[in-house]
N, C-alpha and C. Protein backbone atom coordinates (compact mmCIF):
# COMPACT_ATOMS: atom_id res chain seq x y z
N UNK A 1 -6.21 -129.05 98.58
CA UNK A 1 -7.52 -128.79 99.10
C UNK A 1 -8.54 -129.00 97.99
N UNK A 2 -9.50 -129.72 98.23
CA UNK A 2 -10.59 -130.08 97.12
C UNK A 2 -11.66 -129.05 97.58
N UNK A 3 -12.40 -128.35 96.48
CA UNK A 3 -13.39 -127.82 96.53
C UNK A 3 -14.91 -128.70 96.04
N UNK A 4 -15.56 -129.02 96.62
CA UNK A 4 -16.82 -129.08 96.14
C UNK A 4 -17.62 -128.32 95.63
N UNK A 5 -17.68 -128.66 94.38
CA UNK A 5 -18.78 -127.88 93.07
C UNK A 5 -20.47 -127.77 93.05
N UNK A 6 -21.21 -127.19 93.73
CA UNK A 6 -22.52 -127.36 93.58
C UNK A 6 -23.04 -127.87 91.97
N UNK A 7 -24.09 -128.76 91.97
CA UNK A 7 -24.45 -129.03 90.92
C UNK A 7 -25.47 -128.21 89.84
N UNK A 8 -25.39 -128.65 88.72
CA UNK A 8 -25.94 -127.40 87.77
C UNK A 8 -27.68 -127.31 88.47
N UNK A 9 -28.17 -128.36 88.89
CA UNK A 9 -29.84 -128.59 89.51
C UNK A 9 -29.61 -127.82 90.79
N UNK A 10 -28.75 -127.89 91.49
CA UNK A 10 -28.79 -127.06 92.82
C UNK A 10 -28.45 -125.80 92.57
N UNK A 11 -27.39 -125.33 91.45
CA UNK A 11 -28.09 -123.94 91.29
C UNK A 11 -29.12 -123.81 91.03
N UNK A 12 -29.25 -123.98 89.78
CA UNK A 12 -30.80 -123.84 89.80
C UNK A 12 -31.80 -123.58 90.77
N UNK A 13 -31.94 -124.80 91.85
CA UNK A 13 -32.50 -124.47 92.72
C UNK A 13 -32.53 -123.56 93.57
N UNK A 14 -31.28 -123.07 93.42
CA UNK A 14 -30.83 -121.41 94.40
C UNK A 14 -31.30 -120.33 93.50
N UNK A 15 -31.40 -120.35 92.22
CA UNK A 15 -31.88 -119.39 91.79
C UNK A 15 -33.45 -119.20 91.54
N UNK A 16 -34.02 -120.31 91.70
CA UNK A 16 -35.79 -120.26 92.05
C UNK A 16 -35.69 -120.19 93.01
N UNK A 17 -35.09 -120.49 94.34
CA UNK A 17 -35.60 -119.55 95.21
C UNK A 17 -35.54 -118.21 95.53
N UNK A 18 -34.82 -117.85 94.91
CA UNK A 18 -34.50 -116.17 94.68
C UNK A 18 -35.01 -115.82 94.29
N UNK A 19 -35.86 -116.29 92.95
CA UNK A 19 -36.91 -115.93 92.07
C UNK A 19 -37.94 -115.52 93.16
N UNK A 20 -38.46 -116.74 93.97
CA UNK A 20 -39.69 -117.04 94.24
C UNK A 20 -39.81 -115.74 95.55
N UNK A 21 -38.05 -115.92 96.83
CA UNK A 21 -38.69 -115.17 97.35
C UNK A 21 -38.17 -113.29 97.75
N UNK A 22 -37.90 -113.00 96.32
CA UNK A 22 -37.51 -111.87 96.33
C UNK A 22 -37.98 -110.97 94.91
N UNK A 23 -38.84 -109.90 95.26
CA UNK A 23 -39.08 -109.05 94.27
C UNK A 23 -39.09 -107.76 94.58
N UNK A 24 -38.55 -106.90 94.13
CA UNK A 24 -38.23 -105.52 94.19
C UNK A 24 -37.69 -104.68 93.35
N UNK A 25 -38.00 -103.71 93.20
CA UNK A 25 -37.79 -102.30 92.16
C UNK A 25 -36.84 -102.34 91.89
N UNK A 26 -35.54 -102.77 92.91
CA UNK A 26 -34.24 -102.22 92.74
C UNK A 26 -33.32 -103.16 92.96
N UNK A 27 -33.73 -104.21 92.79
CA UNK A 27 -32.81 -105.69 92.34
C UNK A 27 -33.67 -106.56 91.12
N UNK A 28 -32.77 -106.66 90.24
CA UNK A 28 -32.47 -107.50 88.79
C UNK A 28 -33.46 -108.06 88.81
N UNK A 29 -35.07 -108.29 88.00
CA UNK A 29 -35.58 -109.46 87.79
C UNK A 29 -35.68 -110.24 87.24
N UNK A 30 -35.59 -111.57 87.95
CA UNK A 30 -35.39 -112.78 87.47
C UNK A 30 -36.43 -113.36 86.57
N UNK A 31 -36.45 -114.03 85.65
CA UNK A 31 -37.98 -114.54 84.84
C UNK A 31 -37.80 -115.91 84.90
N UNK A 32 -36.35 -116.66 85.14
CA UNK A 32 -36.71 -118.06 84.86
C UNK A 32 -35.34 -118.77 84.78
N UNK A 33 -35.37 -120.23 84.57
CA UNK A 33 -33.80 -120.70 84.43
C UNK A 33 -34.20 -121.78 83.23
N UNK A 34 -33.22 -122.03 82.53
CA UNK A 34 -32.86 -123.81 81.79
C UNK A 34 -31.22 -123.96 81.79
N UNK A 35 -31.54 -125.93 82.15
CA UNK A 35 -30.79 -126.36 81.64
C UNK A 35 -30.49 -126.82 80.71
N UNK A 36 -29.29 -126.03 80.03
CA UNK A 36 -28.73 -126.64 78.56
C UNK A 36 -27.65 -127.57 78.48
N UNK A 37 -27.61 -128.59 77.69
CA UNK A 37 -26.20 -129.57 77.50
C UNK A 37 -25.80 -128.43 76.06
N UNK A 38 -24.20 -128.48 76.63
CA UNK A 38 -23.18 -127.69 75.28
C UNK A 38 -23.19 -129.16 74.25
N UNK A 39 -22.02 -128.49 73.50
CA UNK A 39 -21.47 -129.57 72.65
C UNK A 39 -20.77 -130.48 73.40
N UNK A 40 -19.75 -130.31 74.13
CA UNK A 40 -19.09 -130.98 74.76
C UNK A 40 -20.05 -131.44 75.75
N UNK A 41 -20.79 -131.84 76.11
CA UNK A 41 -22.29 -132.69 76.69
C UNK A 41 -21.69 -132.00 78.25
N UNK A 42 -20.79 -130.87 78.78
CA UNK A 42 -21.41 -130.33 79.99
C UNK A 42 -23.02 -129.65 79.83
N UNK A 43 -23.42 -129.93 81.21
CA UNK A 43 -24.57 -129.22 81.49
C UNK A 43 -24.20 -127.54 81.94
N UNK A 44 -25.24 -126.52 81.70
CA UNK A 44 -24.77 -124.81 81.66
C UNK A 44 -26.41 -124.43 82.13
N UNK A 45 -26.10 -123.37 83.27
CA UNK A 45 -27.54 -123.19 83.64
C UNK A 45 -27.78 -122.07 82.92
N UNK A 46 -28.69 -121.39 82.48
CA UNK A 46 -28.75 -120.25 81.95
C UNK A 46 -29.74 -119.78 82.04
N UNK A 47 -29.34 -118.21 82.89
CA UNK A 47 -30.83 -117.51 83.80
C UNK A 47 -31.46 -116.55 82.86
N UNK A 48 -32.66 -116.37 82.52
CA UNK A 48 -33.38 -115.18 81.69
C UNK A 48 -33.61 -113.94 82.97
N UNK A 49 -33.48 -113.09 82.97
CA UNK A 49 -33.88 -111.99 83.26
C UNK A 49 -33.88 -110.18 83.06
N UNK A 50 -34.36 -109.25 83.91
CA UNK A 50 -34.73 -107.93 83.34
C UNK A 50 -33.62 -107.70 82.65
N UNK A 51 -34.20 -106.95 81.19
CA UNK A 51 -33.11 -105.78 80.58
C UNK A 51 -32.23 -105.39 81.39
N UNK A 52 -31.05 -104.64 81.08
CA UNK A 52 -30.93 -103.40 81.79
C UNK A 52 -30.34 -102.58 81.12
N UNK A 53 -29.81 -101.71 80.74
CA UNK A 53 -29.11 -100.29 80.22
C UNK A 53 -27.55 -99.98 80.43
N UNK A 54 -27.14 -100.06 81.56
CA UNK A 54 -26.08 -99.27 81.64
C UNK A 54 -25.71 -99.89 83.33
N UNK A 55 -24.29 -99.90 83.94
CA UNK A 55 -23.86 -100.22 84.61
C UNK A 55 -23.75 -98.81 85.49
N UNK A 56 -23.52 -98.21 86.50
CA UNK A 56 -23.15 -97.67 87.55
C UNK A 56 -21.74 -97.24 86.92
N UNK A 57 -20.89 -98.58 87.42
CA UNK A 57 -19.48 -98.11 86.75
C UNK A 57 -19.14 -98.12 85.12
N UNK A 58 -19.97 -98.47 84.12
CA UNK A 58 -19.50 -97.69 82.92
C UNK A 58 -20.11 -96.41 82.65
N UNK A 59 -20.85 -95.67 83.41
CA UNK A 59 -21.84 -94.49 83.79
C UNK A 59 -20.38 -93.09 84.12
N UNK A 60 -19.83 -94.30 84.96
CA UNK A 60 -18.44 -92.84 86.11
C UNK A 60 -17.51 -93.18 85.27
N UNK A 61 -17.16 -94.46 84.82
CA UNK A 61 -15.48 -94.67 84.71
C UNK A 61 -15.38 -94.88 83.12
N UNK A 62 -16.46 -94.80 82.00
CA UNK A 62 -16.29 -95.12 80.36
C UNK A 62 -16.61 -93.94 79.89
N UNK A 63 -16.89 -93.24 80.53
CA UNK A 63 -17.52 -91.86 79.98
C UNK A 63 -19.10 -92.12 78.84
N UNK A 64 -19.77 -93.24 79.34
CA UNK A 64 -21.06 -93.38 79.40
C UNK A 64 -21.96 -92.45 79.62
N UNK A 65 -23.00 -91.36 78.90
CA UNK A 65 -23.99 -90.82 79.42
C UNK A 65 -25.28 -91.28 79.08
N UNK A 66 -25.74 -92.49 78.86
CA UNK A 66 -26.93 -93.07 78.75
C UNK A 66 -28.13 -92.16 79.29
N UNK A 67 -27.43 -91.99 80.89
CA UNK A 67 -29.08 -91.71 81.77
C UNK A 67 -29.18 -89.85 81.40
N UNK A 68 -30.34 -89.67 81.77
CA UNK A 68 -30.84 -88.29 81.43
C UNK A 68 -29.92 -86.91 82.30
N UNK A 69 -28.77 -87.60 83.64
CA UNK A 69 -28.40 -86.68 84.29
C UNK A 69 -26.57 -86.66 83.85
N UNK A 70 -26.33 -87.57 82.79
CA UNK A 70 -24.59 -87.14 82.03
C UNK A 70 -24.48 -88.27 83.26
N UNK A 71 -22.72 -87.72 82.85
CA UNK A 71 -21.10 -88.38 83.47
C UNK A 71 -21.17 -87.47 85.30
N UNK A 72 -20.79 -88.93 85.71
CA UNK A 72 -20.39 -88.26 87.50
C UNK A 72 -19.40 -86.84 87.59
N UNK A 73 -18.43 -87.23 86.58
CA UNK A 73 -17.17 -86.50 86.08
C UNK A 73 -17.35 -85.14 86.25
N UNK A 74 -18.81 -85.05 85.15
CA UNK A 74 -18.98 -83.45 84.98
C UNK A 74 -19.84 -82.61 86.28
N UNK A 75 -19.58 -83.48 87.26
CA UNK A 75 -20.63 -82.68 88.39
C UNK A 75 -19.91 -81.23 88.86
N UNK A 76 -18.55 -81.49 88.68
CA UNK A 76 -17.73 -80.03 89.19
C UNK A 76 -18.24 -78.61 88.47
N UNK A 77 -18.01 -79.13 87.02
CA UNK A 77 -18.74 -78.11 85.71
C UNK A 77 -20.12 -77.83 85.61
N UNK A 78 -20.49 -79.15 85.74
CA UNK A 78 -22.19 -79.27 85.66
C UNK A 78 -23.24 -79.13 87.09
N UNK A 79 -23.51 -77.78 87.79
CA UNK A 79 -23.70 -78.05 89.44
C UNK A 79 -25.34 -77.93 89.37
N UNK A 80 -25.73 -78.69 87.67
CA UNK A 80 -27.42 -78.97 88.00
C UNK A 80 -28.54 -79.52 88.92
N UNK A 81 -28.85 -79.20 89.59
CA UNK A 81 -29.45 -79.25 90.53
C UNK A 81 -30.42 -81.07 90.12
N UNK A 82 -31.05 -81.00 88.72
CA UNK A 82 -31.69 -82.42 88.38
C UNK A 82 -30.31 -83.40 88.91
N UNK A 83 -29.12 -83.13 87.88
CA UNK A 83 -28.14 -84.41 87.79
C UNK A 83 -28.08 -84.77 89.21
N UNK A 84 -27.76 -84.14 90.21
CA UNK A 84 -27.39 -84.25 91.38
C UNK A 84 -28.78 -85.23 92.00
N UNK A 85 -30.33 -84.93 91.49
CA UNK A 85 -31.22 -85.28 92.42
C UNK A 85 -31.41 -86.51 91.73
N UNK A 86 -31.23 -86.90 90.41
CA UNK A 86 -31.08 -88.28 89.87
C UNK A 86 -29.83 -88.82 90.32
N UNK A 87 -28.71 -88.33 90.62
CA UNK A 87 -27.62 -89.52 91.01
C UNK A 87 -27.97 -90.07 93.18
N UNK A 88 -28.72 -88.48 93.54
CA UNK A 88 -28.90 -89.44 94.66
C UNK A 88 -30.57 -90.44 94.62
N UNK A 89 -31.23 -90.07 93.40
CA UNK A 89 -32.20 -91.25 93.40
C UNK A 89 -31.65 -92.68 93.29
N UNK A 90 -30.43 -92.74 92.35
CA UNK A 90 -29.81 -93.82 92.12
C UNK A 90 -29.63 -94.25 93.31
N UNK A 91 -28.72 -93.75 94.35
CA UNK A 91 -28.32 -94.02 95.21
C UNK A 91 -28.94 -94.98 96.68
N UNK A 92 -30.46 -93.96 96.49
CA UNK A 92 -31.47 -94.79 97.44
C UNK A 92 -32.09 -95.70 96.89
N UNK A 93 -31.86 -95.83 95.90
CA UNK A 93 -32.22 -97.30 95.13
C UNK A 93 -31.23 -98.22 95.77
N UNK A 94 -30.18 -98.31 95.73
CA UNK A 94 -29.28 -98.88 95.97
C UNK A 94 -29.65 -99.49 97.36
N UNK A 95 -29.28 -98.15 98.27
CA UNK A 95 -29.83 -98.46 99.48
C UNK A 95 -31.19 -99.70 99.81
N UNK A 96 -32.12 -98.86 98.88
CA UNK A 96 -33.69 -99.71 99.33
C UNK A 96 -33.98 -101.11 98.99
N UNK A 97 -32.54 -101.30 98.08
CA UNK A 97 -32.51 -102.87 97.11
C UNK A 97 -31.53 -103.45 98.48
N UNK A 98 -30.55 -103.02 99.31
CA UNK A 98 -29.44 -103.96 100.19
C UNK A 98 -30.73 -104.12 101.42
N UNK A 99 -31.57 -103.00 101.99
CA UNK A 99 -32.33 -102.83 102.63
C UNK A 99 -33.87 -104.27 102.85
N UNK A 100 -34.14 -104.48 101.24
CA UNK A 100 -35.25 -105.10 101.05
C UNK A 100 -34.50 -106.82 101.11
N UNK A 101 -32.57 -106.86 100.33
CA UNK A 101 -32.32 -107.95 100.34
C UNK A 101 -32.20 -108.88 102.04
N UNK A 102 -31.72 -107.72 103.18
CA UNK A 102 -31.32 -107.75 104.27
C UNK A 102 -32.63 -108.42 105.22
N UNK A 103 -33.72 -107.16 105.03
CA UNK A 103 -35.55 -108.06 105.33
C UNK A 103 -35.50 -109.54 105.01
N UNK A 104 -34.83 -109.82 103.50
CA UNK A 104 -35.45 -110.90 103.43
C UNK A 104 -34.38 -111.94 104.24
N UNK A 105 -32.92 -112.03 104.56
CA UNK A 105 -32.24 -112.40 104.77
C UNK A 105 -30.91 -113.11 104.03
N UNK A 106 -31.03 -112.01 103.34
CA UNK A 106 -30.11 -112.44 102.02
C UNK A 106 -28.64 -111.45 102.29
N UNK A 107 -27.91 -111.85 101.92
CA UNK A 107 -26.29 -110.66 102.01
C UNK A 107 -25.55 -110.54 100.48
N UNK A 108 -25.25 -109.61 99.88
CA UNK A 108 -25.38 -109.54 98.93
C UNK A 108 -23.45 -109.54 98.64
N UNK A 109 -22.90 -109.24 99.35
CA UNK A 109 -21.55 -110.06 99.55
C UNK A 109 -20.45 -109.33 98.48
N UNK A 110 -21.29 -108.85 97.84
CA UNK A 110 -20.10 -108.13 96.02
C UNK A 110 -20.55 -106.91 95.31
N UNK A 111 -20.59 -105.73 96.50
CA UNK A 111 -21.55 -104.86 96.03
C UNK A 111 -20.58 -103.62 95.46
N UNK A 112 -20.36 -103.60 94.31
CA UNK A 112 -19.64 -102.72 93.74
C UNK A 112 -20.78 -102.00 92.37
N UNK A 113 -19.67 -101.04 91.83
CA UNK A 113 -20.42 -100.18 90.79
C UNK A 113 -20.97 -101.07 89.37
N UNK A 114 -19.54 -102.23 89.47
CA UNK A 114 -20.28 -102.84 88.31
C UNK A 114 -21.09 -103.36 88.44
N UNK A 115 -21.87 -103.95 89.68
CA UNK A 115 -23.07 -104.80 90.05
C UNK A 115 -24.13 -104.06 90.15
N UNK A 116 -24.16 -102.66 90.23
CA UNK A 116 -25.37 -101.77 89.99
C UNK A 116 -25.65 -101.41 88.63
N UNK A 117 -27.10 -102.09 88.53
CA UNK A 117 -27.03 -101.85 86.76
C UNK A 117 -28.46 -100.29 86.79
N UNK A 118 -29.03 -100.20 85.58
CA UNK A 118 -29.39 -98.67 85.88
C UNK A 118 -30.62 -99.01 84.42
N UNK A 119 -31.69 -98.37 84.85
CA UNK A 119 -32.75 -98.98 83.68
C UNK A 119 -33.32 -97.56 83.87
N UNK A 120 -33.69 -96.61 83.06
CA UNK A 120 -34.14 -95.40 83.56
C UNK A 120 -34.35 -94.88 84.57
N UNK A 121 -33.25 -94.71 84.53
CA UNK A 121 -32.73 -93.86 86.13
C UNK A 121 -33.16 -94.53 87.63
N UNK A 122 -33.33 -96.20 86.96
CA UNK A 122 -33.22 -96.69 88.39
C UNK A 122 -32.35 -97.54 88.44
N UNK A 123 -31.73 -97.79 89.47
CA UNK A 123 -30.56 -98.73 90.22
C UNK A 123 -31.23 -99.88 90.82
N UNK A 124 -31.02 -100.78 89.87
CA UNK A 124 -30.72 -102.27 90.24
C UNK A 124 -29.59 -103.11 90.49
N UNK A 125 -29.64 -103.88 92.06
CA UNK A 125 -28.78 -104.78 92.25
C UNK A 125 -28.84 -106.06 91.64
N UNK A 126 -27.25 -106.35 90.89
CA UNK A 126 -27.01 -107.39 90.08
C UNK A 126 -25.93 -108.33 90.76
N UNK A 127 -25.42 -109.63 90.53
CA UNK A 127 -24.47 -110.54 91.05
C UNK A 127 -24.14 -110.25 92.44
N UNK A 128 -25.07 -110.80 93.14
CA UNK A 128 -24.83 -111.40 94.35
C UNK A 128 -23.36 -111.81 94.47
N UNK A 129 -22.96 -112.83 93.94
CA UNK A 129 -21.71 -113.67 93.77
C UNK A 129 -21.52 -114.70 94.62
N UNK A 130 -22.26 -114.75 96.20
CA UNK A 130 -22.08 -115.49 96.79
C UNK A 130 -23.43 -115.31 97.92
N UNK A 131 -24.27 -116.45 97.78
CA UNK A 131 -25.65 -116.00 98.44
C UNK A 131 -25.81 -116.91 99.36
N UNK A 132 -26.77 -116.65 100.45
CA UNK A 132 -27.14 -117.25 101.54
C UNK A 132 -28.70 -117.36 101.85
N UNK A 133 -29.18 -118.98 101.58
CA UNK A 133 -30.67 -119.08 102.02
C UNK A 133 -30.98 -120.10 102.81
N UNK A 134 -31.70 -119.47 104.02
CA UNK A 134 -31.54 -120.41 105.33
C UNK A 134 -30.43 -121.21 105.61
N UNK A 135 -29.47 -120.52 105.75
CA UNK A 135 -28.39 -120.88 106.23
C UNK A 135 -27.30 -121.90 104.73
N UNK A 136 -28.18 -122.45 104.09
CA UNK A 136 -27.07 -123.10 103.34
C UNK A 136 -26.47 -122.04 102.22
N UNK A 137 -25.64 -122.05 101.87
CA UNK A 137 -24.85 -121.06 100.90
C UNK A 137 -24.53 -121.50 99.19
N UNK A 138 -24.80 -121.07 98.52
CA UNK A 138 -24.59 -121.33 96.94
C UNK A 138 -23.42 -120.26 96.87
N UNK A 139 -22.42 -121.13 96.09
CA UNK A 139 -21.20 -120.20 95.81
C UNK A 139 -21.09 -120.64 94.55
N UNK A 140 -20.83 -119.66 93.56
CA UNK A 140 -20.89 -119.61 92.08
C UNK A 140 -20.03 -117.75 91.67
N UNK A 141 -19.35 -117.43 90.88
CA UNK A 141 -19.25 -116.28 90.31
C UNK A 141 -20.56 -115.68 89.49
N UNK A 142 -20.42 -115.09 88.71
CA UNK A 142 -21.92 -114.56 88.06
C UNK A 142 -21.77 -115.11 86.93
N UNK A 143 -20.86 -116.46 86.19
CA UNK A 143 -21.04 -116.13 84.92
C UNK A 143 -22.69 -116.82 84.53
N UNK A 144 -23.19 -117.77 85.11
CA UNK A 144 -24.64 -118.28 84.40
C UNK A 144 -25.62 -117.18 84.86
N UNK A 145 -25.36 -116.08 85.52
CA UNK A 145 -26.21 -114.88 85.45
C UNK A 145 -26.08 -113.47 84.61
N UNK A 146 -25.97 -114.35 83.28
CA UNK A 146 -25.84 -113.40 82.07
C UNK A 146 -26.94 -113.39 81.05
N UNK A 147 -26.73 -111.95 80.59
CA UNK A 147 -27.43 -111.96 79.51
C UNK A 147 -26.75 -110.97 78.37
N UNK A 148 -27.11 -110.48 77.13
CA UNK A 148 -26.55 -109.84 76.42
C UNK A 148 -26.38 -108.59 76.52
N UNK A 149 -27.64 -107.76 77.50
CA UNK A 149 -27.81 -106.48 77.96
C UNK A 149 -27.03 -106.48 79.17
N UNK A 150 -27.43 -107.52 79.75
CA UNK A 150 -27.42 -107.19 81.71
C UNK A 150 -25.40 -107.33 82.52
N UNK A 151 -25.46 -108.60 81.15
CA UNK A 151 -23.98 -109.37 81.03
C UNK A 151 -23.80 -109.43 82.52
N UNK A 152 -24.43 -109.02 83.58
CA UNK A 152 -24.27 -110.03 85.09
C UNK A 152 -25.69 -110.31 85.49
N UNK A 153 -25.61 -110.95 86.15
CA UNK A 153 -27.03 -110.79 87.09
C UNK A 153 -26.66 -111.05 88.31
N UNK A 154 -27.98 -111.90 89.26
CA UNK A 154 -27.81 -111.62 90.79
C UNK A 154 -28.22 -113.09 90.84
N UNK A 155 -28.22 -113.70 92.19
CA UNK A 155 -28.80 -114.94 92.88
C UNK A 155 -28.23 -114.82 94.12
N UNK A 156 -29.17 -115.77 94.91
CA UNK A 156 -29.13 -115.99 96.39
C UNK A 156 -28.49 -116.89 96.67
């Protein structure tokens, strides 16, 4: 079975339109794309976008306490009334980011803890993995939606 490879310009082009028609609090922002030739003269798209802090799942599962409300872990010990009202802020972030992608007509297809990234105490959706705009589909994994902070990002 042969797979057909979208080209490095047609991502691209899937990821300006994502740029262009999606902005919201609580999904990853995008700032821009280039194409680079490596050494080995492949072409590599490589997306700039928002900081971010901390993942969702290295938050529960590394014993990460970056954000101001600790480890999920300690909620049994810890029955603070803040931690609890910041992990369900996280949460409707989450929600209001699948919510705003859904309006626009987008499906976000790979929605796990590591794809929720977390920038003071807000939850942003990261790596799509497999996106849908007006019907045609860009299929790619997340690796050209990296950065050194974010190490995934998102596209349509």
């Amino acid at each position: 079975m042969k797979v057909k490879t979208a080209s490095v310009e047609s991502k691209k082009q899937c990821v300006e339109d994502f740029k262009r028609n999606i902005n919201h609090t609580n999904i990853v922002q995008i700032y821009g794309t280039s194409i680079e030739t490596g050494d080995n003269g492949n072409k590599h798209l490589k997306v700039y976008m928002e900081q971010c802090t901390e993942s969702l799942e290295n938050m529960v599962f590394q014993n990460r306490s970056f954000m101001s409300c600790g480890k999920l872990q300690d909620w049994n010990r810890d029955e603070s009334k803040q931690s609890k009202r910041i992990y369900a802020t996280i949460m409707s972030g989450v929600l209001a980011g699948l919510a705003h992608l859904h309006d626009e007509g987008f499906v976000h297809r790979d929605l796990k803890m590591s794809n929720i990234l977390v920038i003071d105490d807000i939850a942003k959706l990261a790596d799509a993995g497999l996106i849908e705009l007006n019907g045609h589909t860009c299929k790619e994994g997340g690796s050209y939606f990296s950065n050194n902070s974010c190490a995934r990002g998102f596209y349509r």
